[in-house]
Protein backbone atom coordinates (compact mmCIF):
# COMPACT_ATOMS: atom_id res chain seq x y z
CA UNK A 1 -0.95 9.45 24.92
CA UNK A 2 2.70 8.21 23.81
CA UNK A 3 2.32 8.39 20.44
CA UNK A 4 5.58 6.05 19.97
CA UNK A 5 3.10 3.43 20.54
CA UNK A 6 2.04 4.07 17.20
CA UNK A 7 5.27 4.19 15.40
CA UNK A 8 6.57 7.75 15.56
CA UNK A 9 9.65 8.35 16.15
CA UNK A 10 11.40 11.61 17.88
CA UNK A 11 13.80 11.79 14.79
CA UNK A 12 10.91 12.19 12.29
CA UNK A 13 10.34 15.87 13.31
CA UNK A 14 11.62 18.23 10.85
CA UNK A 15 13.56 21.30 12.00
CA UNK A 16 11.36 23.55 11.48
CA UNK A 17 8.24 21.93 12.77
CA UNK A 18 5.20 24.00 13.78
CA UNK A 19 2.91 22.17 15.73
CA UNK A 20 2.62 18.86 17.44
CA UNK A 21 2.79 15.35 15.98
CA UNK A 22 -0.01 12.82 15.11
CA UNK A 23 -1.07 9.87 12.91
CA UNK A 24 -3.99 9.47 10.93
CA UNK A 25 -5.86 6.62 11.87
CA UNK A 26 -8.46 6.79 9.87
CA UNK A 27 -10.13 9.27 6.91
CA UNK A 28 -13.86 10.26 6.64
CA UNK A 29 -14.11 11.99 3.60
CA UNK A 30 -12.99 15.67 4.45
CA UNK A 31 -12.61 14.83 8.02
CA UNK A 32 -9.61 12.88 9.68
CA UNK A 33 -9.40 10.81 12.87
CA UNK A 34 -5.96 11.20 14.60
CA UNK A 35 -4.12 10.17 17.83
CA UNK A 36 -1.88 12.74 19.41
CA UNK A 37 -0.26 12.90 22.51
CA UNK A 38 -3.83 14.54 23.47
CA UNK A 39 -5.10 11.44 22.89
CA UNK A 40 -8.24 10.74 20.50
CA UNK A 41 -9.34 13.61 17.87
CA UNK A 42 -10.27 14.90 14.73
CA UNK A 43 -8.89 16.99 12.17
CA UNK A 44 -9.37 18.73 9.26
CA UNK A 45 -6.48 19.89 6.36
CA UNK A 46 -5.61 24.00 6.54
CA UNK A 47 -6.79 25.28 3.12
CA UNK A 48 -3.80 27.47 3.09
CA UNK A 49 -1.13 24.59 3.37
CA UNK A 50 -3.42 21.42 1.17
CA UNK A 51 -5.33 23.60 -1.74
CA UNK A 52 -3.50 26.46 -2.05
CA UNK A 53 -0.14 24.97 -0.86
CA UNK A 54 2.46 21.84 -1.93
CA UNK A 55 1.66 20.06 0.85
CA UNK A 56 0.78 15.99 0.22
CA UNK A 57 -2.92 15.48 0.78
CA UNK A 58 -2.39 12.27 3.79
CA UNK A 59 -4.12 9.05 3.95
CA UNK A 60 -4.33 6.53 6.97
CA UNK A 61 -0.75 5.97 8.46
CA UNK A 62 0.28 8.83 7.57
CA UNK A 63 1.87 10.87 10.39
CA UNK A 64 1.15 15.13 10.04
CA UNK A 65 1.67 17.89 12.07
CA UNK A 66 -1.82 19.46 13.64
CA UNK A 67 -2.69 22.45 15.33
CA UNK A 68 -4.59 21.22 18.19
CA UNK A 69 -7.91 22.84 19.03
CA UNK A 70 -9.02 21.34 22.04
CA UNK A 71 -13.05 21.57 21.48
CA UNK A 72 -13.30 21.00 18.01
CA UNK A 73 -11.50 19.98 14.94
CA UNK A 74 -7.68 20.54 14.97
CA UNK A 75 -6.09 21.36 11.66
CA UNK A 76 -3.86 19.51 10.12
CA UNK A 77 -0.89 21.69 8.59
CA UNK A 78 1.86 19.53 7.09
CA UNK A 79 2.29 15.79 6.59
CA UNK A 80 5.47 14.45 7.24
CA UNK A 81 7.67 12.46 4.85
CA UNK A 82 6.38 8.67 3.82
CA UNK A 83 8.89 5.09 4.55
CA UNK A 84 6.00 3.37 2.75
CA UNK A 85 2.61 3.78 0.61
CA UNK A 86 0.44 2.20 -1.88
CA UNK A 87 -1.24 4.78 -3.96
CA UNK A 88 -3.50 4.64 -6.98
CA UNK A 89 -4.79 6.95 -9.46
CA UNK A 90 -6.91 9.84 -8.15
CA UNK A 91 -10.20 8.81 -9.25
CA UNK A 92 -11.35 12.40 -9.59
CA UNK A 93 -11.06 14.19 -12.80
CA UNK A 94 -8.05 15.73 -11.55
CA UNK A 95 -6.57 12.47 -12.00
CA UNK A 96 -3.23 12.72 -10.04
CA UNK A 97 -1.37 9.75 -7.74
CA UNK A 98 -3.80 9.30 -4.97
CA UNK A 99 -2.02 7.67 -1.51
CA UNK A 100 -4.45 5.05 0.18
CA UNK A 101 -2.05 4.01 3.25
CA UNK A 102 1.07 4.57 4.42
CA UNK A 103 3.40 4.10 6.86
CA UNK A 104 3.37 0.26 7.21
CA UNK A 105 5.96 -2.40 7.42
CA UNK A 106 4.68 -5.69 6.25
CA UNK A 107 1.96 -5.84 3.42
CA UNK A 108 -0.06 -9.01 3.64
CA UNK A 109 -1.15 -10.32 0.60
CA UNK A 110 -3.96 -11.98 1.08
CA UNK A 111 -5.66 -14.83 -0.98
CA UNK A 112 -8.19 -17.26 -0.29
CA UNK A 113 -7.90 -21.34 -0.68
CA UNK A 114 -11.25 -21.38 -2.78
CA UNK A 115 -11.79 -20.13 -6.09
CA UNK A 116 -9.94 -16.52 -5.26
CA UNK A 117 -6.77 -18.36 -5.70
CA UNK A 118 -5.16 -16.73 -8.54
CA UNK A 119 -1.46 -16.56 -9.42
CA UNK A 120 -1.59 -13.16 -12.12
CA UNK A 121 -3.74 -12.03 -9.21
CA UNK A 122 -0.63 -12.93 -6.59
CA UNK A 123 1.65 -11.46 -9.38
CA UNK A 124 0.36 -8.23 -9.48
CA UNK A 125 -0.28 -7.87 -6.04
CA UNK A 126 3.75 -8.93 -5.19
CA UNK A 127 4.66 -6.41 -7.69
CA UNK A 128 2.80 -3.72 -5.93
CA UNK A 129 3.61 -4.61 -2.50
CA UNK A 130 7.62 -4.26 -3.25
CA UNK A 131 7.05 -1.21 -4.79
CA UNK A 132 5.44 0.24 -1.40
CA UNK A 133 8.72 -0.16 0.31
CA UNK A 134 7.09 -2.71 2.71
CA UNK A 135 8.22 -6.17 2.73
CA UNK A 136 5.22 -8.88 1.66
CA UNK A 137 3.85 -11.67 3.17
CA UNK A 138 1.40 -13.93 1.85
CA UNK A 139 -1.00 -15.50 3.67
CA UNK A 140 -3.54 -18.13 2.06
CA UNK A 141 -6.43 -17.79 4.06
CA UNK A 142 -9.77 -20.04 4.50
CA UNK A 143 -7.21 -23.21 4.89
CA UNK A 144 -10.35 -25.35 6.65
CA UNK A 145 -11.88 -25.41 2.92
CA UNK A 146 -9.23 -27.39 1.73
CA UNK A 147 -8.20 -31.05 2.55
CA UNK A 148 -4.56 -30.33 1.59
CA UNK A 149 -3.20 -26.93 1.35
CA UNK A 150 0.60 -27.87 0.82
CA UNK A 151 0.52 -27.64 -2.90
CA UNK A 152 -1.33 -24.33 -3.04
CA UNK A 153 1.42 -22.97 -0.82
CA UNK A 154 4.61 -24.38 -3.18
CA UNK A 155 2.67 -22.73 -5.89
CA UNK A 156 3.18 -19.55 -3.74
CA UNK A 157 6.67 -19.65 -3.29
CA UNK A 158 7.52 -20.54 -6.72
CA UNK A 159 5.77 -16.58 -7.85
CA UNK A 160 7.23 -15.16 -4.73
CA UNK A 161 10.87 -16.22 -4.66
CA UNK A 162 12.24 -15.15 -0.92
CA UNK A 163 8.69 -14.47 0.51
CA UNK A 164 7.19 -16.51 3.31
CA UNK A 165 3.86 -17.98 2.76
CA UNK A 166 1.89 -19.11 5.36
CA UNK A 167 -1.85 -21.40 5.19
CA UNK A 168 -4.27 -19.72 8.04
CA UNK A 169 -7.94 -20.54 9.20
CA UNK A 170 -9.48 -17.61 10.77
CA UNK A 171 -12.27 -20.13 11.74
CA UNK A 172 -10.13 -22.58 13.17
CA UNK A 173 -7.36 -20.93 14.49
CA UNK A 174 -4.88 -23.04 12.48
CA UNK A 175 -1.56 -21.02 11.08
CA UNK A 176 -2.37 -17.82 12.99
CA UNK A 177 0.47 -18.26 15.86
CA UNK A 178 3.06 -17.91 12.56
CA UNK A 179 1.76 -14.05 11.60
CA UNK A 180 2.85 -13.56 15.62
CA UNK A 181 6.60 -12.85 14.42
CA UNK A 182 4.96 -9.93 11.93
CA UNK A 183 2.67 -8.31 15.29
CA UNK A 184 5.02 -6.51 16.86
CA UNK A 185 4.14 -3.54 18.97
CA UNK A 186 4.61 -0.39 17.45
CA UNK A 187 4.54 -2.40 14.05
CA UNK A 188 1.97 -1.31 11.43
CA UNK A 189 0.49 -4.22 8.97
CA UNK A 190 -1.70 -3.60 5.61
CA UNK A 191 -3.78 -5.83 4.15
CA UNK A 192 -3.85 -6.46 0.39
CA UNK A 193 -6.56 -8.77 -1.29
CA UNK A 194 -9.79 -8.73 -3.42
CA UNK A 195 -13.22 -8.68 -1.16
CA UNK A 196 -14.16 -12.19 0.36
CA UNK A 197 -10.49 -13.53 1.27
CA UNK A 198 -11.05 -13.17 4.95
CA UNK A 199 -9.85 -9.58 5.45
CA UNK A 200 -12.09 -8.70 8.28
CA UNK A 201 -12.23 -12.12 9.79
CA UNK A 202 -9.05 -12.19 10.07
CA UNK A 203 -8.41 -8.78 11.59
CA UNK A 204 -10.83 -9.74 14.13
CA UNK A 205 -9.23 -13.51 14.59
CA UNK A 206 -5.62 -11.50 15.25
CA UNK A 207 -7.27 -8.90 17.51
CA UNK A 208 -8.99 -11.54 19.83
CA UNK A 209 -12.11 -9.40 19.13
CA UNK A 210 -15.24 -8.60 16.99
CA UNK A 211 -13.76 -5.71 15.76
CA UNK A 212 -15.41 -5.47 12.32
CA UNK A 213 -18.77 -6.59 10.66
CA UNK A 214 -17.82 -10.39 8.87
CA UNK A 215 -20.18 -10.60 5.55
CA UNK A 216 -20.76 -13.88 3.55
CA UNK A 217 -19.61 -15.12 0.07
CA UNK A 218 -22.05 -15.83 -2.62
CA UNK A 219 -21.82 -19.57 -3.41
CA UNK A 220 -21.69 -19.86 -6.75
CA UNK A 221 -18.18 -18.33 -7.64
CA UNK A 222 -16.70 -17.39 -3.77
CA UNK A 223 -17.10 -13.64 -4.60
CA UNK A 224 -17.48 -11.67 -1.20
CA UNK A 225 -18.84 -8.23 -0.40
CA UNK A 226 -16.99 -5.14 0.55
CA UNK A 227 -17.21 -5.26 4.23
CA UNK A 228 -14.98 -2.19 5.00
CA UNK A 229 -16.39 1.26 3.74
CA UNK A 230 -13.82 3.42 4.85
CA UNK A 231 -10.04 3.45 5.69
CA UNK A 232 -8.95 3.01 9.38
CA UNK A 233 -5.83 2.13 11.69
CA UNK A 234 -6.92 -0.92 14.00
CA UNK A 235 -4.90 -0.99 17.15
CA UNK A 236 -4.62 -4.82 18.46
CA UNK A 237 -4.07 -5.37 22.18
CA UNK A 238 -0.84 -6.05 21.74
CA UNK A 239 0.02 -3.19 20.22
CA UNK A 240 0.40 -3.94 16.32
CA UNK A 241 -1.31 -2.23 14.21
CA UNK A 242 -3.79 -3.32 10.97
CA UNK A 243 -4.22 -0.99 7.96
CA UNK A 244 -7.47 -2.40 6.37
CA UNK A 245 -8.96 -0.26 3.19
CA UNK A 246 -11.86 -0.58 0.86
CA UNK A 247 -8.97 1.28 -1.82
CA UNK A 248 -6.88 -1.80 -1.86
CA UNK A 249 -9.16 -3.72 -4.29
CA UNK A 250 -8.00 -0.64 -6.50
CA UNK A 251 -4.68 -0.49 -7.14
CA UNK A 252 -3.42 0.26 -10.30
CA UNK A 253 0.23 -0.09 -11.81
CA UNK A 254 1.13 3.12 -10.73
CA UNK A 255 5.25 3.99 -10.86
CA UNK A 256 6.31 0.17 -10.09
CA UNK A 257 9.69 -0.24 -11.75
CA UNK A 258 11.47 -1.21 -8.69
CA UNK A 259 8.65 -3.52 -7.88
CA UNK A 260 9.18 -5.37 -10.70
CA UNK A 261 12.28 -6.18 -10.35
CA UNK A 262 11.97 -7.35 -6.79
CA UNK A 263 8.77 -9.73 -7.95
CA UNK A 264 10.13 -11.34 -10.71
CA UNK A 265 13.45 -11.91 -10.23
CA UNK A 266 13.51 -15.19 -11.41
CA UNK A 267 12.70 -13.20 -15.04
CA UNK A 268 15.08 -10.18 -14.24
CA UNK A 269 18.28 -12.80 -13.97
CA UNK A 270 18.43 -13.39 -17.52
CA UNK A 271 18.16 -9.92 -18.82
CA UNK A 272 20.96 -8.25 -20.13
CA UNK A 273 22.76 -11.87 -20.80
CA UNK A 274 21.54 -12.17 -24.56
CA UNK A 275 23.88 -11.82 -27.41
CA UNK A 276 23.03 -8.56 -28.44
CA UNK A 277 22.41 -5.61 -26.30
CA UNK A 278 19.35 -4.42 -27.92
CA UNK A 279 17.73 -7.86 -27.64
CA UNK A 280 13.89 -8.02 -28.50
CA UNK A 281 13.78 -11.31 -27.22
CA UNK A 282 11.97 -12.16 -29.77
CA UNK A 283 13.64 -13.93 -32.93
CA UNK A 284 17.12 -13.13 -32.26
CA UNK A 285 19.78 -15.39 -31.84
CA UNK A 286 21.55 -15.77 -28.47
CA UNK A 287 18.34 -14.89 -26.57
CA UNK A 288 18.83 -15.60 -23.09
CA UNK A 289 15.18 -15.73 -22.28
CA UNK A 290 14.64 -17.50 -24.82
CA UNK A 291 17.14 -20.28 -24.12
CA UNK A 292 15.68 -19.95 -20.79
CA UNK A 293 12.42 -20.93 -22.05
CA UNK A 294 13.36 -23.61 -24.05
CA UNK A 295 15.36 -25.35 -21.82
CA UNK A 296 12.85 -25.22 -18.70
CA UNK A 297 14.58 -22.76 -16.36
CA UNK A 298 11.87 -19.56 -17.20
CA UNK A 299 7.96 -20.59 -17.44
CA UNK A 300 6.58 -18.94 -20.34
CA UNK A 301 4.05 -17.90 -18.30
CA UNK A 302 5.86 -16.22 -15.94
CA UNK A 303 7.75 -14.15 -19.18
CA UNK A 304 4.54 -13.15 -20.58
CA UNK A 305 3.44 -11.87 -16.95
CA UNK A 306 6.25 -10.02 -16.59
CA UNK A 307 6.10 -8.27 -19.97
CA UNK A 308 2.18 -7.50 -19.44
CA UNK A 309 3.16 -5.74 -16.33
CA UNK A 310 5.42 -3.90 -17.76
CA UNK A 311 3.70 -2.65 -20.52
CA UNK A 312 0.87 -1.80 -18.29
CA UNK A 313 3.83 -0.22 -16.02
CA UNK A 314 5.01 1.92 -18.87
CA UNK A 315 1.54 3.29 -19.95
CA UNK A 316 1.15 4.22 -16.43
CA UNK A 317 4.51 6.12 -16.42
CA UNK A 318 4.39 8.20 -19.51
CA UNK A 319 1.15 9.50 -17.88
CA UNK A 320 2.60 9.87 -13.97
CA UNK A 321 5.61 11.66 -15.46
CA UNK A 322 3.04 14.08 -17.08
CA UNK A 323 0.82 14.33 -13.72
CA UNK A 324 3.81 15.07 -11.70
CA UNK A 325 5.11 17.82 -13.51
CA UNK A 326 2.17 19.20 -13.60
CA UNK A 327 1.69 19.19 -10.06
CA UNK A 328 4.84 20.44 -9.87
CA UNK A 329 4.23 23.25 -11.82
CA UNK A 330 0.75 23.96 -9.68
CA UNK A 331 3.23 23.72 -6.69
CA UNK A 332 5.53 25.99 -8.04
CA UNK A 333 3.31 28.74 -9.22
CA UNK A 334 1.55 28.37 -5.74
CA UNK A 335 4.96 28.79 -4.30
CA UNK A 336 5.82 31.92 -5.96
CA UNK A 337 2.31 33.72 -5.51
CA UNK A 338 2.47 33.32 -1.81
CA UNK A 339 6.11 34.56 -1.78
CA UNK A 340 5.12 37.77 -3.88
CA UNK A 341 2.19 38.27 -1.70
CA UNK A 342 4.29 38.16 1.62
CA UNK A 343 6.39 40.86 -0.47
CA UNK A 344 3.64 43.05 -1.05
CA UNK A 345 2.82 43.12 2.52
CA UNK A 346 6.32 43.52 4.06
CA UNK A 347 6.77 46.81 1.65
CA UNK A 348 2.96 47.91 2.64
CA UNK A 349 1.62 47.45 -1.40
CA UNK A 350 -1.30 45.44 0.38
């Protein structure tokens, strides 16, 4: 198998690989499926390298270097470096950053034209797609259940300044020849949206396919059921790929300064314009958010999103900075045992 056809590229083999390339297509608990130039397979991570190394434990997308056992379950030794990932926090007691997918180029953020419409929803989800290093797309999905959709779409663009939206009826067919441009081969896609928006239907609309199980909404408030129970790769005919997740629904504000400033630039403009450089923007003069407000060119709204995001940002910050250096110091002291045991041995003390 040319595994090209799923993104890799010759260049993303370190120097000093050991081992043969694959990608992770999708994860089973402990157990991993992968495509290699083998074809289909399994894997499972070397203890050495994952739990008693400083390797990154890999998600789906991600693309690792296996040792490939022919008859059984390779292992997977090393997972190469990331160009995108959402991640969340680990919800083990360990409690450190968690990735859920990797590896993909466009995130589609995904709402529905029914009561899932929600712009703090669209906020939040903006703000974490620009901080995967992907470039978002929304797409409003379940456009038969409206009579007019245009208005839902303007109130779209005016949250995501720069980002295309696009209406689409899985049912009908209506909109779906526009996500074409995104479908490239070799292209990987993620999908990012709460259960019932149309995930699965819509996978299975693009793919020309019953690919997964479609489950209803309840009624009463449009709330849908998790349809996908673990994370998988979806290969389409035409050679896109679909990243579709049951972690997606749980994102948290994990390490998204960047992605703040790409969502809400619109607030980010004014900032560093007030009178004073220490500004509260609060009840100083000069304020240029606040003249901003007042004069029409900032919604309020928006400003109080921004700063609620960013406090809920910073909490998550002060507490990454302290998980990460204390994985680093794990890493670290795992580093140095295993060089003082390869010591022992080259002198004979073992």
């Amino acid at each position: 198998m040319d595994l090209r056809k799923y993104g890799f590229m010759p260049e993303m083999m370190p120097e000093d690989a050991q081992g043969i390339p694959a990608r992770i297509t999708a994860v089973h608990k402990e157990r991993y499926a992968l495509v290699c130039e083998y074809g289909v397979t399994y894997g499972r991570l070397k203890t050495k390298e994952y739990y008693g190394g400083c390797e990154e434990f890999p998600t789906v997308g991600d693309f690792v270097l296996i040792n490939y056992i022919p008859n059984g379950d390779s292992r997977i030794i090393r997972t190469l470096p990331r160009n995108s990932f959402f991640s969340r926090r680990d919800p083990a007691p360990r409690e450190m950053e968690q990735a859920v997918a990797s590896n993909f180029d466009y995130v589609f953020i995904m709402q529905s034209l029914n009561h899932d419409f929600n712009a703090k929803r669209l906020e939040r989800y903006l703000t974490l797609a620009w901080q995967s290093g992907a470039a978002p797309v929304i797409v409003l999905t379940k456009a038969d259940l409206v009579d007019e959709y245009d208005s839902y779409i303007r109130i779209a663009e005016g949250y995501a300044v720069g980002v295309p939206v696009y209406a689409v009826s899985a049912k009908t067919g209506a909109g779906l020849d526009a996500l074409s441009a995104y479908l490239m081969p070799g292209k990987t896609i993620v999908f990012l949206g709460s259960s019932g928006v149309g995930k699965s239907s819509l996978v299975n609309a693009l793919a020309d396919e019953e690919i997964m199980t479609v489950n209803g909404i309840r009624e009463d408030d449009s709330k849908g059921r998790h349809t996908t129970t673990h994370r998988q790769l979806i290969m389409l005919k035409n050679g896109a790929m679909l990243i579709d997740t049951p972690g997606m629904r749980e994102l948290g504000m994990w390490d998204v300064s960047s992605g703040l400033g790409e969502a809400f630039t619109d607030v980010e403009q004014y900032l560093g314009k007030c009178r004073f450089s220490d500004c509260k923007h609060q009840t100083e003069p000069g304020c240029a958010i606040k003249e901003a407000i007042a004069n029409g060119e900032l919604s309020r709204k928006r400003w109080e999103s921004y700063l609620s995001l960013k406090a809920e940002a910073k909490y998550s910050d002060n507490k990454t900075d302290f998980l990460r250096q204390k994985q680093q110091r794990n890493k670290n002291i795992a580093k140095f045992n295993r060089k003082k045991k390869s010591e022992r041995k080259k002198y004979g003390e073992v």
